[in-house]
Protein backbone atom coordinates (compact mmCIF):
# COMPACT_ATOMS: atom_id res chain seq x y z
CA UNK A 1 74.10 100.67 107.36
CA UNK A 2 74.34 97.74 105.45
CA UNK A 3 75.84 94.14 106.08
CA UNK A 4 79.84 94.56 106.54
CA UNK A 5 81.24 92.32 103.82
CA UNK A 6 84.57 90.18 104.12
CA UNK A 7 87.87 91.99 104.54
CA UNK A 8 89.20 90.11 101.81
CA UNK A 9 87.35 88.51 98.76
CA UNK A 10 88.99 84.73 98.67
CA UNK A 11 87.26 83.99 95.12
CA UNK A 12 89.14 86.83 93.79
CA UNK A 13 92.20 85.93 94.87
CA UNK A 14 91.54 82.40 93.46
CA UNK A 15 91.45 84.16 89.36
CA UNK A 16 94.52 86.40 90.56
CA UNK A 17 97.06 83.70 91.86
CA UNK A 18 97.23 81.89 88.14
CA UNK A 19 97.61 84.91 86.45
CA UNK A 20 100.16 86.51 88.71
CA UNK A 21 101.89 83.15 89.50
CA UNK A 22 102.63 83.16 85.78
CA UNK A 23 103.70 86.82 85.15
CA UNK A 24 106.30 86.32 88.40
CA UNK A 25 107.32 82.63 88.36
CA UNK A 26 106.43 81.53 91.41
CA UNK A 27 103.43 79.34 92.97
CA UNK A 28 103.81 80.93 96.76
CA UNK A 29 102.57 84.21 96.76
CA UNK A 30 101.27 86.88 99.55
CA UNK A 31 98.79 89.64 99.04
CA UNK A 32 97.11 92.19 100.81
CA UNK A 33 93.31 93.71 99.79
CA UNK A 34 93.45 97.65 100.24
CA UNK A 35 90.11 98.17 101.44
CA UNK A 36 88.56 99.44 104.11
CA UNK A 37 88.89 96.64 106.81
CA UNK A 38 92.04 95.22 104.56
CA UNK A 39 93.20 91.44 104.51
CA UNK A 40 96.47 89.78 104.15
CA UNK A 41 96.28 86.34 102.39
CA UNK A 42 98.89 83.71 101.39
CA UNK A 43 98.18 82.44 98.65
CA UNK A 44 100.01 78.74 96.94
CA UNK A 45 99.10 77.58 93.32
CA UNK A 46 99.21 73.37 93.59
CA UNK A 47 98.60 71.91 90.03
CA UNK A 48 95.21 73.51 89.12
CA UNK A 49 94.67 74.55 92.62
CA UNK A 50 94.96 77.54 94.40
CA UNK A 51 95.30 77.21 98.08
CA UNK A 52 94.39 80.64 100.29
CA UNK A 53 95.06 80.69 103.93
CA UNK A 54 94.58 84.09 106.42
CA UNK A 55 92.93 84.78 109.41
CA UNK A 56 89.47 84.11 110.44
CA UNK A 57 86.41 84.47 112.71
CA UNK A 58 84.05 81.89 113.32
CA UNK A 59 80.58 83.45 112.53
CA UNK A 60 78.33 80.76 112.34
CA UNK A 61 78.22 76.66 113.66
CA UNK A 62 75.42 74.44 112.48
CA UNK A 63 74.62 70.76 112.26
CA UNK A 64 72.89 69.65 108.54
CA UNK A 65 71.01 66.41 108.93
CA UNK A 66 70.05 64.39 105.59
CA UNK A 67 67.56 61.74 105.32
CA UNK A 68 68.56 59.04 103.03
């Protein structure tokens, strides 16, 4: 029941990779989510930037047309 959510919550990761870049010294980092369906990210901290890459499915394509 329900609507399955992501494996791995990116915006998450985004707080965790300054704080954890800091506490180990280094701006590359991997990580895994323990839940259910479970993730593996990598993870780069650039300036005031934090880059996440991982796998991913395509759910969804769509056009958006503005009028100007």
């Amino acid at each position: 029941a329900g609507i399955p959510e992501d494996p791995v919550t990116g915006s998450t990761h985004a707080t965790l990779v300054p704080y954890w870049s800091e506490k180990l010294g280094k701006t590359h980092l991997s990580a895994f989510q323990c839940s259910q369906r479970g993730g593996h990210l990598l993870c780069d901290l650039a300036g005031d930037r934090v880059l996440i890459a991982g796998r991913a499915k395509t759910f969804m394509k769509a056009e958006i047309y503005l009028s100007e």
